[in-house]
N, C-alpha and C. Protein backbone atom coordinates (compact mmCIF):
# COMPACT_ATOMS: atom_id res chain seq x y z
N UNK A 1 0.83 -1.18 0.00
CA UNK A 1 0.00 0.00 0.00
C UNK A 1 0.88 1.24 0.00
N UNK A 2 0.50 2.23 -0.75
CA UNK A 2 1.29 3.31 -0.87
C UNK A 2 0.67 4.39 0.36
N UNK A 3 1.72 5.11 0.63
CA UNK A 3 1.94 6.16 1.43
C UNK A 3 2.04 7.33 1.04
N UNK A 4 0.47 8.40 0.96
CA UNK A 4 0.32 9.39 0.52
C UNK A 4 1.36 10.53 1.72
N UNK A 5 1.80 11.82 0.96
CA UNK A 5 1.92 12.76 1.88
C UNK A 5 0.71 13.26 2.68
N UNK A 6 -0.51 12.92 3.01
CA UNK A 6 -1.59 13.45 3.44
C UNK A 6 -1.40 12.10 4.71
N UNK A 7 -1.63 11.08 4.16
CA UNK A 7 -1.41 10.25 5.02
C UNK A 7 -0.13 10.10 6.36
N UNK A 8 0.73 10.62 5.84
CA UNK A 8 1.77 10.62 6.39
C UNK A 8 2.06 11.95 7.63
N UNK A 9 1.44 12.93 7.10
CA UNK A 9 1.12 14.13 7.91
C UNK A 9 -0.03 13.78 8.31
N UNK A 10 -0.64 13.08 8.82
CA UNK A 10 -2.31 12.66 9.76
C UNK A 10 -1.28 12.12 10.64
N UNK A 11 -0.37 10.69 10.25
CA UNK A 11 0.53 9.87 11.36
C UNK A 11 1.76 11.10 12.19
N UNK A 12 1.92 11.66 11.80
CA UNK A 12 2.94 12.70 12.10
C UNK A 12 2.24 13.79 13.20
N UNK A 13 1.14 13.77 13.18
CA UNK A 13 0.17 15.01 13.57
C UNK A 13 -0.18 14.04 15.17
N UNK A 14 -0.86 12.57 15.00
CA UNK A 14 -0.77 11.50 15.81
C UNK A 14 0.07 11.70 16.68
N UNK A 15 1.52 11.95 16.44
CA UNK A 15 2.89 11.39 17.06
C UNK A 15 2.83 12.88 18.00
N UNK A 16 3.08 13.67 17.10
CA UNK A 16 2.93 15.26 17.93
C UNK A 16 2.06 14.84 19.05
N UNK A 17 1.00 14.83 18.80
CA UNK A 17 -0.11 14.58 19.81
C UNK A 17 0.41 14.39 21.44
N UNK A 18 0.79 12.83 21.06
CA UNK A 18 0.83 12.32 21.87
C UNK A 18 2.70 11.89 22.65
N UNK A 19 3.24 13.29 22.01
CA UNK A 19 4.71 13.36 22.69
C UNK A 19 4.71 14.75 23.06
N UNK A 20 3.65 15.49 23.04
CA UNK A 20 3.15 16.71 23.41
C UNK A 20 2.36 16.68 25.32
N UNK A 21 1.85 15.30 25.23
CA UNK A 21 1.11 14.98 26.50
C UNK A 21 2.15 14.23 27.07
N UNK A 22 2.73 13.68 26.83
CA UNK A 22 4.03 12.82 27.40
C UNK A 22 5.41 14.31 27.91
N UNK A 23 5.70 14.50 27.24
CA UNK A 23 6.53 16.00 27.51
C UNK A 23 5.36 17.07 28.75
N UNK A 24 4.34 17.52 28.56
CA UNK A 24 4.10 18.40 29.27
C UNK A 24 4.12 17.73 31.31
N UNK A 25 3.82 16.30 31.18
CA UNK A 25 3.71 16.22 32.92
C UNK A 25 5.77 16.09 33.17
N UNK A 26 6.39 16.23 32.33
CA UNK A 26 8.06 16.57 32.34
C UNK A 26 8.09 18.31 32.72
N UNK A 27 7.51 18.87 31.97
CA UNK A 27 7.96 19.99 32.23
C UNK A 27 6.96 20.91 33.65
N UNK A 28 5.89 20.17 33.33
CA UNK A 28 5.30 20.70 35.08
C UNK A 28 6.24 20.57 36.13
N UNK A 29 6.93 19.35 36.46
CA UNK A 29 7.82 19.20 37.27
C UNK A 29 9.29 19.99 37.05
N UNK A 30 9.83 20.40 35.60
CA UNK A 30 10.86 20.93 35.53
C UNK A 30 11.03 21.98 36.18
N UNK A 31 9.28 23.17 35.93
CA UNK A 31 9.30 24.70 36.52
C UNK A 31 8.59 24.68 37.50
N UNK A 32 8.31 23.77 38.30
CA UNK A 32 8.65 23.85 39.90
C UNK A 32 10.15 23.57 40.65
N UNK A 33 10.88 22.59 39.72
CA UNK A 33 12.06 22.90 40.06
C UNK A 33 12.70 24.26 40.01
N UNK A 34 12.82 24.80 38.82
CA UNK A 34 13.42 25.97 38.44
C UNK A 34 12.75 26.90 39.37
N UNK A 35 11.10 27.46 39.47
CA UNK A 35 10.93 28.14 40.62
C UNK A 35 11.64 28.00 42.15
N UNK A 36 11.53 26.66 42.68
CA UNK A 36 12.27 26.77 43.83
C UNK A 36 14.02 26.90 43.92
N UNK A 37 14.61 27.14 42.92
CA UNK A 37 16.07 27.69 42.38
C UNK A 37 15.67 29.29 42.72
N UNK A 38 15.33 29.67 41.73
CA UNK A 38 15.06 31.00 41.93
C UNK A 38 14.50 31.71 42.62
N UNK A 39 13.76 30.92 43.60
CA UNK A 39 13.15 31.47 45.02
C UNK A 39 14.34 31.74 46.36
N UNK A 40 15.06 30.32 45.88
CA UNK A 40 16.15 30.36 46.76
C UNK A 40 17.12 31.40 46.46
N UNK A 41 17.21 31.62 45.37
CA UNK A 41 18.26 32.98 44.44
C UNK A 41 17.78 34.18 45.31
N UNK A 42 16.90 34.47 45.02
CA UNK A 42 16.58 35.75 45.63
C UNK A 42 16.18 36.01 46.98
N UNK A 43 16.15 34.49 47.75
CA UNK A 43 16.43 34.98 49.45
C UNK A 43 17.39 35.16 49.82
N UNK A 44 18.94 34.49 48.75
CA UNK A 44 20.28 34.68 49.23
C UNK A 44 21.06 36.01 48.88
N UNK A 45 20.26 36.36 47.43
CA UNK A 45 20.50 37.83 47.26
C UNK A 45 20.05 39.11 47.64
N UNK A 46 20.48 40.08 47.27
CA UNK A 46 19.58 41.32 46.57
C UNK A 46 19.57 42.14 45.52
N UNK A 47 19.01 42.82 45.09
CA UNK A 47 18.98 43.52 43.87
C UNK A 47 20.78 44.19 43.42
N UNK A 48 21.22 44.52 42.64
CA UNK A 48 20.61 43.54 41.09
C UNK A 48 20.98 41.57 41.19
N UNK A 49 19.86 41.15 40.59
CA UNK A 49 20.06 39.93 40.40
C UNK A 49 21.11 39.35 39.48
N UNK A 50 21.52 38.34 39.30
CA UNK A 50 21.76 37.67 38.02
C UNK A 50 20.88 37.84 37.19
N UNK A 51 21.51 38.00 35.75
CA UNK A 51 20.62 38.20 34.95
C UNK A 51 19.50 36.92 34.40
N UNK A 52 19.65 35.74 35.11
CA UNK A 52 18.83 34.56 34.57
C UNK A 52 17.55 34.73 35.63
N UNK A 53 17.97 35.11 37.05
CA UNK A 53 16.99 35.15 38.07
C UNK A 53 16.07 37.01 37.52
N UNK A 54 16.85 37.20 37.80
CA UNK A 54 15.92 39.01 36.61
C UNK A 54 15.13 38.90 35.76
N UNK A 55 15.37 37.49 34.56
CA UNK A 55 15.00 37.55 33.49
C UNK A 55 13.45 36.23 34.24
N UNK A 56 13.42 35.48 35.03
CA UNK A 56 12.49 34.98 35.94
C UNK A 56 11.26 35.72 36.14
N UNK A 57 12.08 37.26 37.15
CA UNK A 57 11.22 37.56 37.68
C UNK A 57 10.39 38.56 36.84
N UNK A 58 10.82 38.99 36.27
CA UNK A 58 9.96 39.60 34.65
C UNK A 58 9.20 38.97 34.03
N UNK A 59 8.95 37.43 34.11
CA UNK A 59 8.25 36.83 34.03
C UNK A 59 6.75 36.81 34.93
N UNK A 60 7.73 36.38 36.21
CA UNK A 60 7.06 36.10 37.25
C UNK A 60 5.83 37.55 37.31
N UNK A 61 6.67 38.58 37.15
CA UNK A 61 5.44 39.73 37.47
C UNK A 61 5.02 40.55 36.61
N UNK A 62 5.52 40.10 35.03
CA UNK A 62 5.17 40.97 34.30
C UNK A 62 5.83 42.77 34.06
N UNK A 63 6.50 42.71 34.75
CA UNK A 63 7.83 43.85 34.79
C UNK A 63 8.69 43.87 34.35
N UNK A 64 9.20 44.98 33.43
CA UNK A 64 10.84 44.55 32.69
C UNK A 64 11.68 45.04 33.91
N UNK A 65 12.66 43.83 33.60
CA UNK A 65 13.62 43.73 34.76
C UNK A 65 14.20 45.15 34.95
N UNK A 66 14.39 46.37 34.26
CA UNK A 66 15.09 47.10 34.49
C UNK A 66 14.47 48.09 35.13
N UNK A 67 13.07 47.77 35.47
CA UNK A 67 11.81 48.38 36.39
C UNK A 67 11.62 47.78 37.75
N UNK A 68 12.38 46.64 37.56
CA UNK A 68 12.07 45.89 39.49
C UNK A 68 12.27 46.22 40.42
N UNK A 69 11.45 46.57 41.39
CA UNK A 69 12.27 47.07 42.60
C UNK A 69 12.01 46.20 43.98
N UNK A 70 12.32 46.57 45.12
CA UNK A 70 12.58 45.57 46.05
C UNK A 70 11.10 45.37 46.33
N UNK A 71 10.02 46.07 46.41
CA UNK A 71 8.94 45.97 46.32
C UNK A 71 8.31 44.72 46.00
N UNK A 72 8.74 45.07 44.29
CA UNK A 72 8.19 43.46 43.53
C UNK A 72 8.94 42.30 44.19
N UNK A 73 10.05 42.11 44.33
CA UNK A 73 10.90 41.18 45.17
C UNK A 73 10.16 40.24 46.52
N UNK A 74 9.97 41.35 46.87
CA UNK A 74 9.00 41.05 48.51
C UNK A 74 7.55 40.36 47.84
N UNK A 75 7.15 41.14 46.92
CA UNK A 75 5.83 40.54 46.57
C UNK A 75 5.63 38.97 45.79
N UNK A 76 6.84 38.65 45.13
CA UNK A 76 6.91 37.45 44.39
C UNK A 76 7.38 36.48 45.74
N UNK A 77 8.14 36.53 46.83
CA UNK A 77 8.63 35.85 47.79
C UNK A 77 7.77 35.65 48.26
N UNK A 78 6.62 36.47 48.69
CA UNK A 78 5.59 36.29 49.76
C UNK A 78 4.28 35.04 49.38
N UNK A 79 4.22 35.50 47.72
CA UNK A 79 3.29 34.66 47.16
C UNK A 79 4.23 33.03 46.81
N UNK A 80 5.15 33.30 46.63
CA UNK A 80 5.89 31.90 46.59
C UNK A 80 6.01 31.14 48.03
N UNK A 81 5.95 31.48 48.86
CA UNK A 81 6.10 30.97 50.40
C UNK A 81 4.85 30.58 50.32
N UNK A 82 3.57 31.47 50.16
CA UNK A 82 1.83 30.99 50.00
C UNK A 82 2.03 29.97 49.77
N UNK A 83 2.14 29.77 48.50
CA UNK A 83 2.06 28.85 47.50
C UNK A 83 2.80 26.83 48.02
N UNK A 84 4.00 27.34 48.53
CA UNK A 84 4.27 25.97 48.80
C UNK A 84 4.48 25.70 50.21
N UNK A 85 4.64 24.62 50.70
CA UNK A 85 4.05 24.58 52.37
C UNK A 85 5.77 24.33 52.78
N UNK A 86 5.74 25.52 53.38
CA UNK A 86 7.47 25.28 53.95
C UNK A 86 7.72 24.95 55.51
């Protein structure tokens, strides 16, 4: 039996699928790791950060890093302590 390109991109689309659901319960666990790195980063520091923990918390709050102030700092720590039972 021959193997159309239509056919072949349906099996391909399949595979995505289901290495898409296999990968995502990997990376749930990856960025809780990486959060509790960078939680720990910024109780041992203070401003200015490293630029990988900066580039985090610009994430984390929607602030460009070159706007952060100790403020936001306190506010991402406080909700990260919420968040996991220490």
């Amino acid at each position: 039996m021959k193997v159309t390109r239509s056919m072949r991109r349906a099996y391909d689309q399949g595979d995505a699928i289901i290495t898409k659901a296999k990968n995502a319960k990997v990376k749930v666990k990856e960025r809780q790791r990486r959060d509790a790195r960078m939680v720990e980063a910024l109780r041992a520091g203070s401003l200015p950060y490293p630029p990988h923990v900066m580039s985090w918390l610009s994430r984390k709050t929607g602030i460009p890093s070159s706007r952060l102030t100790a403020e936001d700092v306190a506010s991402v720590l406080k909700t990260s302590s919420a968040a996991s039972p220490a």
